[in-house]
Protein backbone atom coordinates (compact mmCIF):
# COMPACT_ATOMS: atom_id res chain seq x y z
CA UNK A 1 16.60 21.51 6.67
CA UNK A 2 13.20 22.32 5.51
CA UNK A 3 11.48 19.27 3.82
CA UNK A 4 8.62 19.21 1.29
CA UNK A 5 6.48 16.12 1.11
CA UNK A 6 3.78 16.06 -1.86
CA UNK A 7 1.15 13.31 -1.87
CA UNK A 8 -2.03 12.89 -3.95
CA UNK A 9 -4.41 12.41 -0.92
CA UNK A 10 -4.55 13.98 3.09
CA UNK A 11 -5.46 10.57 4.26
CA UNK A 12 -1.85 8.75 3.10
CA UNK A 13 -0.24 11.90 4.95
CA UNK A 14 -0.65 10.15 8.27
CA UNK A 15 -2.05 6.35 7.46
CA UNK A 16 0.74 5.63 5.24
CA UNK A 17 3.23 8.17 5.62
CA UNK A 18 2.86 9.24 9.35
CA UNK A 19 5.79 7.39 10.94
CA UNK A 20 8.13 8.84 8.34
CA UNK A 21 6.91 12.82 8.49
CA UNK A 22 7.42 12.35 12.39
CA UNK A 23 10.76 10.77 12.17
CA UNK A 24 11.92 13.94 9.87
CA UNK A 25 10.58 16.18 12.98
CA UNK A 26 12.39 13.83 15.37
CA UNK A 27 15.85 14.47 13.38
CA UNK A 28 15.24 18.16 13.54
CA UNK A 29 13.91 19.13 10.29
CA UNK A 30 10.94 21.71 9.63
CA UNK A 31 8.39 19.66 7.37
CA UNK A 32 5.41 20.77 5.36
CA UNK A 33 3.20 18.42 3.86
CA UNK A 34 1.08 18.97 0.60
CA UNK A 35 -2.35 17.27 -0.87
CA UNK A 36 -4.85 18.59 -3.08
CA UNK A 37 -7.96 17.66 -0.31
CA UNK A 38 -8.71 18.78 3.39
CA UNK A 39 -8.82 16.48 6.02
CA UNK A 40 -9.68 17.94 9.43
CA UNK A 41 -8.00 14.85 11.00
CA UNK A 42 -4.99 14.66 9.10
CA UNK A 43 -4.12 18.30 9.97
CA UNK A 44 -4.95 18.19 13.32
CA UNK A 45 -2.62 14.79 13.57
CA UNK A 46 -0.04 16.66 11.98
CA UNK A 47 -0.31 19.65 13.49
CA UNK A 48 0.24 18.22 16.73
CA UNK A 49 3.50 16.69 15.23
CA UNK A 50 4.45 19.86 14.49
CA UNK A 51 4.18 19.42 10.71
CA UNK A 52 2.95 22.03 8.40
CA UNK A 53 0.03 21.46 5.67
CA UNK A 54 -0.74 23.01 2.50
CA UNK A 55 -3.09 22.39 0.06
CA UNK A 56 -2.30 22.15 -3.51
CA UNK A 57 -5.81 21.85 -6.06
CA UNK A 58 -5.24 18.34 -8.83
CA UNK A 59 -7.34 15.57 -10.19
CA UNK A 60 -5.73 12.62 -8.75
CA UNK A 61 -7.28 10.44 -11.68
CA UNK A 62 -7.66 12.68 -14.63
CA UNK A 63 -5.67 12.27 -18.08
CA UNK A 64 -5.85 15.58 -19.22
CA UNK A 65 -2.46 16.88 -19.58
CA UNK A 66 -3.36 20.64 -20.07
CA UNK A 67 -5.47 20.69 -16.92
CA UNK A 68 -2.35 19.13 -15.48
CA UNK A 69 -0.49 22.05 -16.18
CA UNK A 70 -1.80 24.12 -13.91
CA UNK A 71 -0.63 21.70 -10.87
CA UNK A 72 2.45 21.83 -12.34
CA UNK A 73 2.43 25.92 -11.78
CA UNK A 74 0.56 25.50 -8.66
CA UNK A 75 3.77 23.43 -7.48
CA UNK A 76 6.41 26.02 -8.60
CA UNK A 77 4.48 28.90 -6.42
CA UNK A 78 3.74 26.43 -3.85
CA UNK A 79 8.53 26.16 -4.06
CA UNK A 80 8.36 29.68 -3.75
CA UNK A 81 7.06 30.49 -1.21
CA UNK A 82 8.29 27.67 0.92
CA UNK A 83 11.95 27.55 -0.36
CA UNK A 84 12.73 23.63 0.61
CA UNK A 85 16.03 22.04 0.78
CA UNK A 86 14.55 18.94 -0.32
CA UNK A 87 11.32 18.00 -2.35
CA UNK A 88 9.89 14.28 -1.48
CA UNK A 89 7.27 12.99 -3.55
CA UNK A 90 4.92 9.67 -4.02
CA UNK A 91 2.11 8.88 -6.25
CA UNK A 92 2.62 9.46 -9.85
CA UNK A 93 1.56 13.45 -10.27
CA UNK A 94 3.27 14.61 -7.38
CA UNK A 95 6.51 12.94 -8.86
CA UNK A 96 5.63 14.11 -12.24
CA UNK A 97 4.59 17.31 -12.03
CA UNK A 98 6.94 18.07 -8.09
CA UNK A 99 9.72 16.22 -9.85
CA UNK A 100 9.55 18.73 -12.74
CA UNK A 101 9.15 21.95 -10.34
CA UNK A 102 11.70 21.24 -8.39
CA UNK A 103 14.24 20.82 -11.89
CA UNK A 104 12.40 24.69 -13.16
CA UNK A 105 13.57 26.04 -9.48
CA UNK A 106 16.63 24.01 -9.05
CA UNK A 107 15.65 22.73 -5.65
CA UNK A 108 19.00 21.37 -4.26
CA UNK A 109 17.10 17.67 -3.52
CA UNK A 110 14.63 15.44 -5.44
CA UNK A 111 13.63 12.52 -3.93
CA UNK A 112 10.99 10.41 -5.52
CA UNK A 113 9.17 7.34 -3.29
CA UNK A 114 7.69 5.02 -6.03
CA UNK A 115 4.77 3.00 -4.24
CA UNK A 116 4.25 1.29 -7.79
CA UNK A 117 3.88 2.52 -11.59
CA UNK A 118 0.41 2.27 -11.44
CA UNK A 119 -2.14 1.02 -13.80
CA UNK A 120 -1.18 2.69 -17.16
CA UNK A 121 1.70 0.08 -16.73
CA UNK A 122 0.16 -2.92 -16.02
CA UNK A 123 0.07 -5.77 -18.90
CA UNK A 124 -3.27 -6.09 -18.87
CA UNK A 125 -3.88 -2.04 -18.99
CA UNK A 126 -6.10 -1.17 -21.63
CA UNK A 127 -4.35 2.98 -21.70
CA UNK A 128 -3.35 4.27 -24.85
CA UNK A 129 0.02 3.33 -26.23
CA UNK A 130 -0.14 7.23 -26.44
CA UNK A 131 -0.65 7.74 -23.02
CA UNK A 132 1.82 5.04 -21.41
CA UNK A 133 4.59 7.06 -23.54
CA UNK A 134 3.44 10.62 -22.49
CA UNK A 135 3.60 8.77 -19.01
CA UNK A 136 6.59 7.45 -19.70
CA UNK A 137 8.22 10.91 -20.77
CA UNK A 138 6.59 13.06 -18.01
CA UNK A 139 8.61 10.44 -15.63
CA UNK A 140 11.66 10.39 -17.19
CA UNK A 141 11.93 14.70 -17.20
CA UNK A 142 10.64 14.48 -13.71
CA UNK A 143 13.57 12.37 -12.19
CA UNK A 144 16.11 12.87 -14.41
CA UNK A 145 18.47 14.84 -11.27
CA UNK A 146 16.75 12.91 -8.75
CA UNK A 147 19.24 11.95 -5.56
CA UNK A 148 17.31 8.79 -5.21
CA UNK A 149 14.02 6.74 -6.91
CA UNK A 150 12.91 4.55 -4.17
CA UNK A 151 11.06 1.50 -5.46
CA UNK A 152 9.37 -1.30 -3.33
CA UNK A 153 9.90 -4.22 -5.41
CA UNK A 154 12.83 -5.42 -7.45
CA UNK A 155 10.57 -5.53 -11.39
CA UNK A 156 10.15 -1.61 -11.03
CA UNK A 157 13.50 -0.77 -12.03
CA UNK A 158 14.06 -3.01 -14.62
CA UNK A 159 9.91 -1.67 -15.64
CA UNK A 160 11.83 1.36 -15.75
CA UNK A 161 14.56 0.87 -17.97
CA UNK A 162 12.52 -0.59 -20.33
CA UNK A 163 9.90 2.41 -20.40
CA UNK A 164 12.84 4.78 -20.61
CA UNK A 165 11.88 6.74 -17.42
CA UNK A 166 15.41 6.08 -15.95
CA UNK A 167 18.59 4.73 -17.22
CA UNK A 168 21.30 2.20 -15.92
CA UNK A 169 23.05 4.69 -14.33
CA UNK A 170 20.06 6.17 -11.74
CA UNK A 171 20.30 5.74 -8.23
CA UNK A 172 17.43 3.38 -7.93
CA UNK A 173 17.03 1.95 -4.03
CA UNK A 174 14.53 -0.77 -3.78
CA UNK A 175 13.53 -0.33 -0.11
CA UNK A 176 10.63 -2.92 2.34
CA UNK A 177 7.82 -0.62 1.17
CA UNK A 178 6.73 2.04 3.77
CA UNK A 179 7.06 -0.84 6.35
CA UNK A 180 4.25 -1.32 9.33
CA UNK A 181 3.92 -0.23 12.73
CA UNK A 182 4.12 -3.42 14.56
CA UNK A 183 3.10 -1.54 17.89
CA UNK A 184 0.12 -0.58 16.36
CA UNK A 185 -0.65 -4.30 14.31
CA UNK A 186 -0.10 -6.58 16.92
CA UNK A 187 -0.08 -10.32 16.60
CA UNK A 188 -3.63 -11.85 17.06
CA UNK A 189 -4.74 -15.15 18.88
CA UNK A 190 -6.99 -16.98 15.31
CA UNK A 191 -10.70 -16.99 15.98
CA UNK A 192 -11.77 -19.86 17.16
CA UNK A 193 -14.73 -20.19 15.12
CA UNK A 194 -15.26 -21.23 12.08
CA UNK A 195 -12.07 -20.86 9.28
CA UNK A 196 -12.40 -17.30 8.01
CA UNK A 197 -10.96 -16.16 4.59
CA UNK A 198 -10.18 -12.31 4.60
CA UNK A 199 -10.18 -9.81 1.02
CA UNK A 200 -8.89 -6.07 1.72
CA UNK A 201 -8.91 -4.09 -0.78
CA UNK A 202 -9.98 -1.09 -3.27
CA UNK A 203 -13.31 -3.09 -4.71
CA UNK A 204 -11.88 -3.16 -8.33
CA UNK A 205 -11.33 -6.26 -10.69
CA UNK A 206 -7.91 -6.41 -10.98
CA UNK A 207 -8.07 -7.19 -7.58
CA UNK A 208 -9.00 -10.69 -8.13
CA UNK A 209 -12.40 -10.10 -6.48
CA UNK A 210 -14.32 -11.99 -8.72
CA UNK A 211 -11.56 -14.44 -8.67
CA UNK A 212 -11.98 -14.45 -4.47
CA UNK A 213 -15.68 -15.12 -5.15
CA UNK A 214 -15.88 -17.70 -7.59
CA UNK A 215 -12.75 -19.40 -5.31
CA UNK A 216 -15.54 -19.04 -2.14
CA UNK A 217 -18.59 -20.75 -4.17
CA UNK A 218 -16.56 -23.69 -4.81
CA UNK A 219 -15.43 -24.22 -1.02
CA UNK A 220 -18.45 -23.54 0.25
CA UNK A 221 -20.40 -26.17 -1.50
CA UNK A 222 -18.57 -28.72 -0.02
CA UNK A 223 -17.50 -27.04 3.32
CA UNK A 224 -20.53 -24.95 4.78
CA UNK A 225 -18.80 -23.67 7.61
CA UNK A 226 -15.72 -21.83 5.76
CA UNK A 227 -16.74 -17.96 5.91
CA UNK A 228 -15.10 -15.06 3.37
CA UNK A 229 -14.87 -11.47 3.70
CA UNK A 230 -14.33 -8.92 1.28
CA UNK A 231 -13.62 -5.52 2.96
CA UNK A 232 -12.81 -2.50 0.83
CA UNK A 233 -13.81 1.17 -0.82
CA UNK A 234 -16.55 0.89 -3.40
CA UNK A 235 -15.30 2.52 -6.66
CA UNK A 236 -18.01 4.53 -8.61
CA UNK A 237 -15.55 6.08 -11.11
CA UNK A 238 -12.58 3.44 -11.69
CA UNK A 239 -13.16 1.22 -15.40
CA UNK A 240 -12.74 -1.60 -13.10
CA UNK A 241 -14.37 -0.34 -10.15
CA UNK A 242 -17.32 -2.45 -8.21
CA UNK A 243 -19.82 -0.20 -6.63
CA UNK A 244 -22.64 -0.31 -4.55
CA UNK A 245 -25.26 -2.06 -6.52
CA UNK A 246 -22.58 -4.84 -7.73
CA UNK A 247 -22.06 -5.43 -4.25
CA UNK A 248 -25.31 -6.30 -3.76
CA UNK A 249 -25.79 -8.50 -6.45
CA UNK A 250 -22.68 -10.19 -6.16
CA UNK A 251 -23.59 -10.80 -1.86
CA UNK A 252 -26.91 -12.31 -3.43
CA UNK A 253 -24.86 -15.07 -5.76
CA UNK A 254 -22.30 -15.38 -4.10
CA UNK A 255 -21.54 -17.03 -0.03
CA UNK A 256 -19.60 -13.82 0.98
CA UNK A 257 -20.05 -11.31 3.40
CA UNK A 258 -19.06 -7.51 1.88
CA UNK A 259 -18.42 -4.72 4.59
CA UNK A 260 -17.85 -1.02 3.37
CA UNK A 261 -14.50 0.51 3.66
CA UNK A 262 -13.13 1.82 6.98
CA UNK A 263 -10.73 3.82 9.17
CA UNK A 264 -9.45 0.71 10.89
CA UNK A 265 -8.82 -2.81 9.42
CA UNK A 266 -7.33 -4.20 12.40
CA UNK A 267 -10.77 -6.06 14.09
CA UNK A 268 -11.18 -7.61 10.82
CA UNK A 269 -7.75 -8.74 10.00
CA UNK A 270 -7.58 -9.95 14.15
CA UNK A 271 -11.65 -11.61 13.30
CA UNK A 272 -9.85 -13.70 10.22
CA UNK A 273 -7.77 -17.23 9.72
CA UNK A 274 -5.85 -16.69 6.38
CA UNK A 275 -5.43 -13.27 4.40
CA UNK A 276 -6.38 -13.47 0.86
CA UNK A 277 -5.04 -11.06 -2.30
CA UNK A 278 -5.50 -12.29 -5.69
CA UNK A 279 -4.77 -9.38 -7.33
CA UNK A 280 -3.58 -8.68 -10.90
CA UNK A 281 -3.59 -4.92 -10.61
CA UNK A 282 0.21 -3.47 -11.20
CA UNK A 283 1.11 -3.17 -7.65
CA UNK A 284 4.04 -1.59 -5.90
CA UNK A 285 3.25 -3.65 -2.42
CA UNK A 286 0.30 -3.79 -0.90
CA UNK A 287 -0.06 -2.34 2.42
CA UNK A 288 -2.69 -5.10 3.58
CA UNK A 289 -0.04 -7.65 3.40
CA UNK A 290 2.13 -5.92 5.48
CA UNK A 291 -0.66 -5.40 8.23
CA UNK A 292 -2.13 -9.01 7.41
CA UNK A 293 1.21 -10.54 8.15
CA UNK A 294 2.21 -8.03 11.71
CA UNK A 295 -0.98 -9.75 12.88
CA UNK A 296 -0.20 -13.18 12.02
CA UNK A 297 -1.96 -13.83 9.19
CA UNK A 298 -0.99 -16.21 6.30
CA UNK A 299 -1.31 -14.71 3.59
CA UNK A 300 -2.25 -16.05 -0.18
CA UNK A 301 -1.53 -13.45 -3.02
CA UNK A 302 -0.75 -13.79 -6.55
CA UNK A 303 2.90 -14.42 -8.07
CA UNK A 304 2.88 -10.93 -9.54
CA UNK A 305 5.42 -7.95 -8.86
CA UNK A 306 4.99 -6.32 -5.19
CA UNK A 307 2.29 -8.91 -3.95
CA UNK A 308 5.32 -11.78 -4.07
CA UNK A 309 7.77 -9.79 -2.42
CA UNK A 310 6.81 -10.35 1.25
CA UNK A 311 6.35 -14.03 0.66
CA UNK A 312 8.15 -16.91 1.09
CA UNK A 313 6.05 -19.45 -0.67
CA UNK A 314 4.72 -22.31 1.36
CA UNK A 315 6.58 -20.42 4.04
CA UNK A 316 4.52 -17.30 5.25
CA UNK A 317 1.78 -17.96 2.46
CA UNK A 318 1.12 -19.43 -0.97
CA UNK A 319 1.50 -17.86 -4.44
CA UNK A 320 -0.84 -18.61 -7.27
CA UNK A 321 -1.47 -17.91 -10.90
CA UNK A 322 -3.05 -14.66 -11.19
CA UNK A 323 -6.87 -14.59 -12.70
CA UNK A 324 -6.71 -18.50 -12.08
CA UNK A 325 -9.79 -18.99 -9.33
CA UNK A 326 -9.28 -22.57 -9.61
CA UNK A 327 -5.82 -22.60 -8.37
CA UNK A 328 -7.01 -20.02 -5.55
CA UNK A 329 -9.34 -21.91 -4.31
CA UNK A 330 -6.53 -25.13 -4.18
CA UNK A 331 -4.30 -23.01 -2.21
CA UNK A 332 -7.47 -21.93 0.12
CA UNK A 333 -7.81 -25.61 0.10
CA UNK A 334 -5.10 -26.09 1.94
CA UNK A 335 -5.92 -24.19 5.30
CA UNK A 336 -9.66 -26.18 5.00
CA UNK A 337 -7.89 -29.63 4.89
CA UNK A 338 -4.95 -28.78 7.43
CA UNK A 339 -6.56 -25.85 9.79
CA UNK A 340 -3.00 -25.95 11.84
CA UNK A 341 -1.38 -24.19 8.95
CA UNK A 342 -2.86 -20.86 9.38
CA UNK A 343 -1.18 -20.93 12.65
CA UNK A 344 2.48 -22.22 11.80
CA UNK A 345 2.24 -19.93 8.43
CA UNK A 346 0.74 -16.98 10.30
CA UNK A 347 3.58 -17.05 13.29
CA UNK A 348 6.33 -17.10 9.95
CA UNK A 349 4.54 -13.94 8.52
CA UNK A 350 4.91 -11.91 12.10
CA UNK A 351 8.62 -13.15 11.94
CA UNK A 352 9.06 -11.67 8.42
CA UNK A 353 7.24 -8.67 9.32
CA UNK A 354 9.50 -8.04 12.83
CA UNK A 355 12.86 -9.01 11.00
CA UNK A 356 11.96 -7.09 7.39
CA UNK A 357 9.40 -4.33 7.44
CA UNK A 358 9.37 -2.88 10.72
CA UNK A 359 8.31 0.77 10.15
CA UNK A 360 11.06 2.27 11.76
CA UNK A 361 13.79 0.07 10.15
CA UNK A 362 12.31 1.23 6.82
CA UNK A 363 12.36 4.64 7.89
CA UNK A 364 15.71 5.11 9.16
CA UNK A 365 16.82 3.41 5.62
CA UNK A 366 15.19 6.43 4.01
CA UNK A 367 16.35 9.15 5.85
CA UNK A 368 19.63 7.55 5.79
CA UNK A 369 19.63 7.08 2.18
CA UNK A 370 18.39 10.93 2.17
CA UNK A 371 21.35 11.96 4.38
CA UNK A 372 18.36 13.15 6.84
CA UNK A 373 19.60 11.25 10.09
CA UNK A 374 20.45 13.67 12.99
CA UNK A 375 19.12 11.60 16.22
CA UNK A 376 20.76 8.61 16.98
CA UNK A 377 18.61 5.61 16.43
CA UNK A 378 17.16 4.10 19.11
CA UNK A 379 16.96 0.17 20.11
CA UNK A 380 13.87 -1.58 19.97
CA UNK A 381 11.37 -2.26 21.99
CA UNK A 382 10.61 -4.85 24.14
CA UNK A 383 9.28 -7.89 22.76
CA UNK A 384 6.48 -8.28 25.27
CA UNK A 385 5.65 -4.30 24.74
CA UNK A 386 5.22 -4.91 21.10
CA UNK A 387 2.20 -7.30 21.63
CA UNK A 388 -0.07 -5.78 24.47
CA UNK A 389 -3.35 -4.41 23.36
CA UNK A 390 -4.36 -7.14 21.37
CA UNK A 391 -7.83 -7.05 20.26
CA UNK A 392 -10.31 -9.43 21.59
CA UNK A 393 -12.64 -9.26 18.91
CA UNK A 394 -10.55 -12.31 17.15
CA UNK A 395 -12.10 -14.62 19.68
CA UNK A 396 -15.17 -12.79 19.48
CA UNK A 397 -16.32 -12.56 16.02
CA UNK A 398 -17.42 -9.39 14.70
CA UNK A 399 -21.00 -8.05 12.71
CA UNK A 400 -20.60 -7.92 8.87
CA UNK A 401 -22.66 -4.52 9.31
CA UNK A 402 -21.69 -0.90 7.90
CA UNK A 403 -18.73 1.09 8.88
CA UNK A 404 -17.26 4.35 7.73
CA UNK A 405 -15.78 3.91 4.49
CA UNK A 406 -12.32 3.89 4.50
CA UNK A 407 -9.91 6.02 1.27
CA UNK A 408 -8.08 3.23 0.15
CA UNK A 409 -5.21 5.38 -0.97
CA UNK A 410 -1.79 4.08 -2.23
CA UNK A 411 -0.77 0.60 -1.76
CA UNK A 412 2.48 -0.39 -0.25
CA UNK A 413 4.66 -3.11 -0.39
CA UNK A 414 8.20 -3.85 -0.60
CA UNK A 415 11.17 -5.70 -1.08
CA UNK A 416 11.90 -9.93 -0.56
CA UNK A 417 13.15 -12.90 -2.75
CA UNK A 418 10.36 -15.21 -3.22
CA UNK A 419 11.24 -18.99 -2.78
CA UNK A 420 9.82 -21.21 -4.61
């Protein structure tokens, strides 16, 4: 079967979507991936899986519909010449504007892989009413003969139903997000130095950055030897973005240390105590998490759909209010007063990670769901296996200095019953 996979960026091809495309080769199925960007990297990677790559031209953050149009015909060439069985898209204009192709060609399969609405949906959005019901609309025409919409937390499809993009009666699979490769995030040994508070993420304010900061000011007065990280992609163009120049500022007023984007979070997230999100942004589930827990990591993240699904509060992590720095900084509070904590909570969120979001349980869900599965699946490894290579720059501490900035893509998450 020949498989189509449309994203909005090269990089998510093989960061976030690698594992997946490979299994598809694995079960004997030609696949050709699609972006709008070129990535030497990326197509070498796949290329070497044996994965084909095209590039299809779009403005991944533009709101002009009639330029949108012309992705939309770009996409129904792009069908005809490659004839797939099946069409898989994520991010919202490949599922918009792939979902409709696919309908205009009558492309036997339509699968959609909902990472998250996005912003236009968020309550605190300030989009057009306008624009969150062309949104809506697009959506709803898109996967209205979809096989499958597969969500990663349980609010999208009742978000759904509301907006009118699918009804009751749509085959909506909430599935544990695009899962992590616990091979490649191993579980970490804490750094013995000093306790070390860890922010990953696009450098926007509905990530609860400012929230993170004012949190860090408070500790810090009365406990100088508490450190906090903020690692992430500045954003120039974003309404909420933070770029360079805030950054700078903010490092001047505030006690914490902020490192440029990168290729690789894992010496960071291995260098910290406790992982922190306080986002607000409308999330589907964030990938850092995922990787924060497969290393160990406690993790505190705001009670907000996709950042509570992973966690068990008082369990794995904490929950707080979101845009509430005071009751961030109680729950950071917490790991200051009892260190042990990070430990016992960080050994829970490997467990959850192991048992729930294991990459390739995740993946054989989707290709099963998908009716994709041709090679039998195969056991796991051994435990021991699982954790060799672990990094030694935990115990070692790493330099706050520059490193290539990183294309914080999509965010993944995925799908657990918060206890409260």
């Amino acid at each position: 079967m020949k498989v189509l996979v449309l994203s909005s960026l090269a990089y998510s091809l093989t960061n976030f979507r690698g594992a997946l495309l490979r299994e598809l080769v694995a079960n004997g199925h030609k696949v050709v991936a699609v972006a709008p960007d070129r990535n030497d990297a990326v197509e070498r990677e796949l290329d070497a899986s044996g994965i084909g790559f095209r590039q299809v031209a779009m403005e991944r953050t533009g709101t002009n519909f009639l330029r949108d149009l012309g992705l939309l015909f770009e996409y129904v060439r792009l069908m005809l010449r490659e004839r797939p069985d099946l069409v898989l898209a994520y991010t919202q204009k490949p599922i918009i504007y792939g979902g409709i192709a696919a309908r205009l060609l009558c492309v036997p399969r339509f699968y959609a892989l909902m990472s998250g609405l996005g912003h236009v949906f968020s309550e605190d959005s300030h989009a057009r009413v306008g624009l969150r019901k062309l949104v809506s609309v697009l959506y709803r025409e898109a996967v209205r003969r979809a096989r499958a919409i597969f969500v990663f937390n349980r609010d999208d499809r009742a978000d759904m139903i509301r907006f009118g993009i699918v009804t009751p009666r749509h085959n909506v699979i909430q599935v544990p997000g695009s899962g992590i490769d616990l091979e490649r995030f191993v579980e970490a040994p804490l750094p013995r130095q000093a306790l070390r508070f860890l922010l990953i993420g696009r450098l926007m304010r509905d990530k609860g950055v400012y929230e993170f900061l004012e949190a860090a000011a408070r500790i810090k007065a009365d406990h100088g030897d508490c450190e906090f990280w903020v690692l992430g992609h500045y954003e120039r163009n974003n309404p909420t973005g933070i770029d360079e120049e805030e950054c700078a500022r903010l490092a001047r007023q505030y006690p914490v240390t902020f490192i440029p984007g990168c290729t690789d979070v894992r010496p960071y997230l291995e260098a910290s105590s406790v992982f922190v999100l306080p986002s607000f942004y409308r999330e589907g589930l964030p990938r850092t998490i995922l990787e924060a827990m497969a290393t160990g990591r406690a993790v505190i993240t705001t009670d907000m759909p996709g950042c509570r699904e992973p966690i068990v509060d008082g369990e794995n992590g904490y929950l707080v209010e979101p845009r509430d720095a005071e009751a961030l900084r109680a729950a950071m509070m917490r790991f200051v007063e009892e260190p042990e904590r990070a430990a016992t909570m960080g050994a829970r969120a490997r467990d959850l990670a192991e048992k729930v979001y294991d990459v390739r349980k995740v993946n054989h869900q989707l290709l099963e769901e998908m009716d994709l599965l041709q090679a039998p699946w195969r056991a796991e490894p051994e435990e021991a296996d699982a954790r060799q290579g672990i990094s030694k720059a935990a115990s070692a501490g790493l330099p706050a200095g520059p490193v290539p900035v990183r294309a914080d893509a999509d965010t993944v998450s995925e799908p657990r019953k918060v206890a409260h």
